[in-house]
N, C-alpha and C. Protein backbone atom coordinates (compact mmCIF):
# COMPACT_ATOMS: atom_id res chain seq x y z
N UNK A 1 -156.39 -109.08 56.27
CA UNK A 1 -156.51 -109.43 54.88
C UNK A 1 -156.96 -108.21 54.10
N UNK A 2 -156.28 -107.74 52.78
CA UNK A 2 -156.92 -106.63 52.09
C UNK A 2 -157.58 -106.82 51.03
N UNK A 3 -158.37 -106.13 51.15
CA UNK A 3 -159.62 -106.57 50.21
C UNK A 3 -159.12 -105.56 48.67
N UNK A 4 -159.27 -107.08 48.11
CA UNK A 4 -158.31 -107.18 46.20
C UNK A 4 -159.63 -106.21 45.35
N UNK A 5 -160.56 -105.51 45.94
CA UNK A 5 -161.38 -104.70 44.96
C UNK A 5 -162.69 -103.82 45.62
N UNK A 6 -161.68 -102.98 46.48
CA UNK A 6 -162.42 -101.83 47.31
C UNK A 6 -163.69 -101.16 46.56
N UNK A 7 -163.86 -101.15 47.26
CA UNK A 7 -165.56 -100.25 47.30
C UNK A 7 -164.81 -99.13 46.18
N UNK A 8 -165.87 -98.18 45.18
CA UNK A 8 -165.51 -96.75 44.94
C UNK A 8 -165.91 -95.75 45.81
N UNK A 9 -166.52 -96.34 46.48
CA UNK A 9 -167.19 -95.19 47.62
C UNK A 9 -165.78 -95.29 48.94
N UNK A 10 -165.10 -95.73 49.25
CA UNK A 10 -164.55 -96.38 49.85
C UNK A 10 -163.27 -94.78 50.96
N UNK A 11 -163.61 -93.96 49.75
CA UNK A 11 -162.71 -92.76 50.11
C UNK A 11 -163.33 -91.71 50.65
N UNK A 12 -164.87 -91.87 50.62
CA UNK A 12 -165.62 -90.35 50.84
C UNK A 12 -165.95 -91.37 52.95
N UNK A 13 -166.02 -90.60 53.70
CA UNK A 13 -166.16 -90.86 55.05
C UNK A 13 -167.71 -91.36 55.13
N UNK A 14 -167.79 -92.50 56.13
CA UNK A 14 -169.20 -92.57 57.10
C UNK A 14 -169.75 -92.41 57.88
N UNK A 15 -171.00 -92.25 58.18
CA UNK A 15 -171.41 -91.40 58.91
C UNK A 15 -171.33 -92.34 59.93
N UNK A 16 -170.75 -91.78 61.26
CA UNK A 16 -170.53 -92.93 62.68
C UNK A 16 -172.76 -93.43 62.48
N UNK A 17 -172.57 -94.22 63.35
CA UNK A 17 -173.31 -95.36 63.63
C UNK A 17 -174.53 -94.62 64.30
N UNK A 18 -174.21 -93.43 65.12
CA UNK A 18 -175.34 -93.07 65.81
C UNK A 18 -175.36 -92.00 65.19
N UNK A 19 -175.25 -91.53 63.61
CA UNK A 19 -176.03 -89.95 62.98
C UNK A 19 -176.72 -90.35 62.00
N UNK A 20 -178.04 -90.05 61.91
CA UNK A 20 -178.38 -90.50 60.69
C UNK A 20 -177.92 -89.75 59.72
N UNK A 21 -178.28 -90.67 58.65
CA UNK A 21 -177.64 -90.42 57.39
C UNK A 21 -178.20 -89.38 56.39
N UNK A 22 -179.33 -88.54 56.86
CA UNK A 22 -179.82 -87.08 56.16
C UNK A 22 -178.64 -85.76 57.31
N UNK A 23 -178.68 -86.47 58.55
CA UNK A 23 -178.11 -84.93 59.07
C UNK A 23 -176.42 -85.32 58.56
N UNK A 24 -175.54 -86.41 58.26
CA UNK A 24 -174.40 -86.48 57.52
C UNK A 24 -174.40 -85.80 56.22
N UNK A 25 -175.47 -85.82 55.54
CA UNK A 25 -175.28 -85.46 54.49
C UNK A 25 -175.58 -84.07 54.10
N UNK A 26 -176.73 -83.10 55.17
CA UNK A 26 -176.48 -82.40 55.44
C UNK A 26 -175.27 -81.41 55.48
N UNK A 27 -174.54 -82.01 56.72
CA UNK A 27 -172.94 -81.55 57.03
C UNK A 27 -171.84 -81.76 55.95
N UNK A 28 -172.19 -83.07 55.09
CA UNK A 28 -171.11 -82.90 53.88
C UNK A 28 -171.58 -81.63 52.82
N UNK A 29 -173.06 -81.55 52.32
CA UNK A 29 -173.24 -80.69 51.90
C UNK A 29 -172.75 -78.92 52.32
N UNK A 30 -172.63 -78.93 53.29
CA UNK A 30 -172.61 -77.65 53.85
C UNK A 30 -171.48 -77.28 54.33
N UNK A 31 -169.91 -78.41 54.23
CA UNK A 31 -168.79 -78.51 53.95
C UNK A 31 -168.16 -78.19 52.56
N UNK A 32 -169.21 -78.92 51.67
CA UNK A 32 -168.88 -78.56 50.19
C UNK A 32 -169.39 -77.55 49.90
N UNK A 33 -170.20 -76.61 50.44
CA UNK A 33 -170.61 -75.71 50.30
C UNK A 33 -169.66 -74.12 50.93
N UNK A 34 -169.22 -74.47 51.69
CA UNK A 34 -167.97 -73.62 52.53
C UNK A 34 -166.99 -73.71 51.86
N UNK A 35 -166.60 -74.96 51.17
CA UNK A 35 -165.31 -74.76 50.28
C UNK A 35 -165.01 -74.15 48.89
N UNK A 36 -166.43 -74.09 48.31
CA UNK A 36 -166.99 -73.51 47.19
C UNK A 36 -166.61 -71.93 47.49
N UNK A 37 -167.51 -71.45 48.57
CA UNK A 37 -167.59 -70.07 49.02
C UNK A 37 -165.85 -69.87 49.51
N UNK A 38 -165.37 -70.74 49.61
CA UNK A 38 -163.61 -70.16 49.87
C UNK A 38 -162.71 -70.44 49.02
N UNK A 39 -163.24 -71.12 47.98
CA UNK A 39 -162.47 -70.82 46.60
C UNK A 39 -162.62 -69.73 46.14
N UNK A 40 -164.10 -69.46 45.76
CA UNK A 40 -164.78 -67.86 44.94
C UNK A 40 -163.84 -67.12 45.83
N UNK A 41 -163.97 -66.56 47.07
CA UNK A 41 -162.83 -66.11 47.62
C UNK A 41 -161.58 -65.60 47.10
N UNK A 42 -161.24 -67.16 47.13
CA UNK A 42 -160.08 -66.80 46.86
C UNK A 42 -159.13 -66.27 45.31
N UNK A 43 -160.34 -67.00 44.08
CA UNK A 43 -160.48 -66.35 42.98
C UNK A 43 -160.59 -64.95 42.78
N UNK A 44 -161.41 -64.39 43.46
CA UNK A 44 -161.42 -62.90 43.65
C UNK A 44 -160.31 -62.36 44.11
N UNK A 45 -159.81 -62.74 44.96
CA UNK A 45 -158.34 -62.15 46.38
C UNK A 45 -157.23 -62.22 45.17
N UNK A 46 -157.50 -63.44 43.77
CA UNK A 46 -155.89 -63.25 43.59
C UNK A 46 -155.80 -62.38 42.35
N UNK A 47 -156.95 -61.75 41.99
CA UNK A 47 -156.51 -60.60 41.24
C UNK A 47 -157.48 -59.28 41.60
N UNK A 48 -157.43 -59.47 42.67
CA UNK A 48 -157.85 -57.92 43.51
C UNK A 48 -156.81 -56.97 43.39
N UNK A 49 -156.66 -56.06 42.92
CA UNK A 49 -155.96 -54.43 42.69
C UNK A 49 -155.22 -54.19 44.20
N UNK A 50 -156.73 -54.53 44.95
CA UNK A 50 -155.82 -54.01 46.36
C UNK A 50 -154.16 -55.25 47.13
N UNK A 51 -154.08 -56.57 46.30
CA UNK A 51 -153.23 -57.12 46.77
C UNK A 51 -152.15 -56.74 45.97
N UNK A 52 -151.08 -56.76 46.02
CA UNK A 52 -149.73 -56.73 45.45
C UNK A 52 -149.23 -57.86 44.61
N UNK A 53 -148.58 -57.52 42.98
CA UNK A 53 -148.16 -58.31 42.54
C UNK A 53 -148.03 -60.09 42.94
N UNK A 54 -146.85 -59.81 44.22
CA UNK A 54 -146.11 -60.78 44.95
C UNK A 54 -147.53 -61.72 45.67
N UNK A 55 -148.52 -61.05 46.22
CA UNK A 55 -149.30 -61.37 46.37
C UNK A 55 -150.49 -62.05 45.87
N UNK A 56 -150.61 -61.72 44.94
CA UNK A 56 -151.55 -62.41 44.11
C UNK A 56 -151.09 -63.67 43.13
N UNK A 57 -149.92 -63.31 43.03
CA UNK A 57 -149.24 -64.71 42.29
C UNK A 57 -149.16 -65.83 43.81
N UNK A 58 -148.63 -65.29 45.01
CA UNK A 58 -149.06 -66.64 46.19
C UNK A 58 -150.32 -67.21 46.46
N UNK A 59 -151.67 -66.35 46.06
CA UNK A 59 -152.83 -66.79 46.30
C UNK A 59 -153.06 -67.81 45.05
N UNK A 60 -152.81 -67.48 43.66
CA UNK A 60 -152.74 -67.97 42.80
C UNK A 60 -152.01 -69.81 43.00
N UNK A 61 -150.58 -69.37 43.52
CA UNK A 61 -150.13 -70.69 43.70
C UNK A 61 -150.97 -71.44 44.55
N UNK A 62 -151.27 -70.82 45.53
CA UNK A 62 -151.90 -72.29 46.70
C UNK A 62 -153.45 -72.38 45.60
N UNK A 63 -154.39 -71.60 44.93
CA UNK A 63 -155.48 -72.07 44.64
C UNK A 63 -155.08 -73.34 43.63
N UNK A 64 -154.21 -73.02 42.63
CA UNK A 64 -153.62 -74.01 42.13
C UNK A 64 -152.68 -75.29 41.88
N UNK A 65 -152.14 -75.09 43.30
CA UNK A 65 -151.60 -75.82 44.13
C UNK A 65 -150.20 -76.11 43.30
N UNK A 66 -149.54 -75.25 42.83
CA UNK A 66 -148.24 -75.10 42.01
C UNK A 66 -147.41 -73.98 42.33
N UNK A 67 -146.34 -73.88 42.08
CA UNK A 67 -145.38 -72.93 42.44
C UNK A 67 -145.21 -71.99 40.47
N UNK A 68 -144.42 -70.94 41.13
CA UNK A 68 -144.57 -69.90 39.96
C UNK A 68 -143.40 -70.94 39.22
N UNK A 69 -143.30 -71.00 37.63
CA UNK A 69 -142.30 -71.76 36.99
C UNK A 69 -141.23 -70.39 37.45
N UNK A 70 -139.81 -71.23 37.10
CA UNK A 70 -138.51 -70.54 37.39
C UNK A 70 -138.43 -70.63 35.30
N UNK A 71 -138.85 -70.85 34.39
CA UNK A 71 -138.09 -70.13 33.16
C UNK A 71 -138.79 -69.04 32.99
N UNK A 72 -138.45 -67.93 32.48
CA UNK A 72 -139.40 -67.25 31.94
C UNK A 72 -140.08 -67.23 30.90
N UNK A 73 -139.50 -68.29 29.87
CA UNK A 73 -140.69 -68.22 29.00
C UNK A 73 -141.52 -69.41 28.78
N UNK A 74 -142.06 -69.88 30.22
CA UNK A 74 -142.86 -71.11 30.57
C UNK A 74 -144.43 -70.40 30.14
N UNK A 75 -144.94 -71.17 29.34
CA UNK A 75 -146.44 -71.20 28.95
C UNK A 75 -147.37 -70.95 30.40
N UNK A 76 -146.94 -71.21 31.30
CA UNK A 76 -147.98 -70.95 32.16
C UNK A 76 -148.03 -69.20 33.23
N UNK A 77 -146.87 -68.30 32.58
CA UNK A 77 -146.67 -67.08 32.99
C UNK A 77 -148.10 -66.57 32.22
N UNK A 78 -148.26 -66.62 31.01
CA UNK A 78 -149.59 -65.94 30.23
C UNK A 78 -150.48 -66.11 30.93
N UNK A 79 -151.07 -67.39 31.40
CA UNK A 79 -152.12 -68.11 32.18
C UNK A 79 -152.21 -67.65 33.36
N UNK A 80 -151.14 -67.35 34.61
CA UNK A 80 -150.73 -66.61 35.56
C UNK A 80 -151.26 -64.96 35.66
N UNK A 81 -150.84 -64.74 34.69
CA UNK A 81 -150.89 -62.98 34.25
C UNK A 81 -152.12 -62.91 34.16
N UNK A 82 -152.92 -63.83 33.10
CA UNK A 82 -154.63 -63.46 32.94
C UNK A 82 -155.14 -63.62 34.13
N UNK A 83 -155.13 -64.86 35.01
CA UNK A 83 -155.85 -65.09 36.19
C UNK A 83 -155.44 -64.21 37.49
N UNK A 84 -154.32 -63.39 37.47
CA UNK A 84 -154.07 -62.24 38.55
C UNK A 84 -154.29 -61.21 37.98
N UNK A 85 -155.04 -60.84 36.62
CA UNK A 85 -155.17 -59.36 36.39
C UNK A 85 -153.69 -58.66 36.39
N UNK A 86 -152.75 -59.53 36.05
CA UNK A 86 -150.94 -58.76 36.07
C UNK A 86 -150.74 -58.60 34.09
N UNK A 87 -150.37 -58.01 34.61
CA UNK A 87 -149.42 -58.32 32.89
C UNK A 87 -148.18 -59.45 33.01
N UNK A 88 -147.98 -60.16 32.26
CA UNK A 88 -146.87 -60.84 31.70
C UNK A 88 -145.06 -60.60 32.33
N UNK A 89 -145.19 -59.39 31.78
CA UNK A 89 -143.96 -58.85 32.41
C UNK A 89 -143.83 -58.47 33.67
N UNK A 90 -145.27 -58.35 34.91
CA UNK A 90 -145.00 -57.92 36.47
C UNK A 90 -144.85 -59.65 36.74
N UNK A 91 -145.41 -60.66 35.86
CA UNK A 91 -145.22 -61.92 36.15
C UNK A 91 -143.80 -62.17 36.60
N UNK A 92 -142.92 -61.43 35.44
CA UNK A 92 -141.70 -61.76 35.39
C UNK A 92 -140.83 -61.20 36.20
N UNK A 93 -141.39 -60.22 36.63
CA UNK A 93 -140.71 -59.61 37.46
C UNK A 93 -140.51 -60.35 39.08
N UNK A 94 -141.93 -60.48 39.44
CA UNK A 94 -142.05 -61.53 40.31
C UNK A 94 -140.99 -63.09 40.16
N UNK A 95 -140.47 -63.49 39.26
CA UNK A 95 -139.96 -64.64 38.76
C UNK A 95 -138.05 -64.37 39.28
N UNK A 96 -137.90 -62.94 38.46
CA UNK A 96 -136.94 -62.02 39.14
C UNK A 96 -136.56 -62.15 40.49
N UNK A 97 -137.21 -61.10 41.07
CA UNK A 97 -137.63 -60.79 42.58
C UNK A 97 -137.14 -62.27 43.34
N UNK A 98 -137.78 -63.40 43.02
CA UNK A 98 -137.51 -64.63 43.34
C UNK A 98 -136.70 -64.99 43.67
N UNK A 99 -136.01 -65.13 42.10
CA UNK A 99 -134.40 -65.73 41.74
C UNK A 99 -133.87 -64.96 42.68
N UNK A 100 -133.49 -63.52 42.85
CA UNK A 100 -132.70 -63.09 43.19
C UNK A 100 -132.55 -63.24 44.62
N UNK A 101 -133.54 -63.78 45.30
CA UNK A 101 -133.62 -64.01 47.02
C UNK A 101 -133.50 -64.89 46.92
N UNK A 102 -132.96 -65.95 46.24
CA UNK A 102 -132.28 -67.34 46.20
C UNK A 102 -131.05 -67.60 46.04
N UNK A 103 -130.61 -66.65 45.69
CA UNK A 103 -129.05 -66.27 45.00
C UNK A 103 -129.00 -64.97 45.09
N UNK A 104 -128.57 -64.53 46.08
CA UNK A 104 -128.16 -63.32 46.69
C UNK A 104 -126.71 -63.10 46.12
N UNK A 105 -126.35 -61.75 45.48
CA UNK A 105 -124.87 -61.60 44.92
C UNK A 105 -124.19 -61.43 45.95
């Protein structure tokens, strides 16, 4: 039988039966705490100098969990460009670069 008006808590996990519930929370803390420290990460990595164009727009996609738009004059190339430290136009170039390994002449 499914229950017509789930818990809101209903999505975050419990702690099995034999942990108490300070060292669970502990471990969630210190999970959310690792994921924090590997976002900053990865914020940093995607407009680090030392990665490459091509590169920093892929770190970009997975932090944001989107792919680069295919128009070029999609509102979110500006947004792209500021958050990789690129200019606009290496955006586009990258967009380029793309197309063209998709459709090889």
């Amino acid at each position: 039988m499914e229950d017509k008006n789930p818990s809101p808590f209903s999505a975050f996990p419990r702690p099995p039966v034999d942990e108490p519930s300070m060292d669970f929370r502990a471990r969630m803390l210190s999970r959310q705490a690792e994921a924090a420290a590997r976002r900053q990460l990865g914020l940093a990595e995607q407009c680090s100098t030392r990665n490459s164009a091509e590169e920093r727009i892929r770190i970009w996609e997975r932090l944001h969990e989107i792919t680069l738009p295919r128009d070029m004059a999609h509102r979110l190339i500006e947004v792209i460009a500021a958050d990789t430290g690129l200019s606009g136009e290496a955006v586009r170039e990258e967009q380029s670069r793309r197309a063209a390994t998709k459709n090889p002449a």
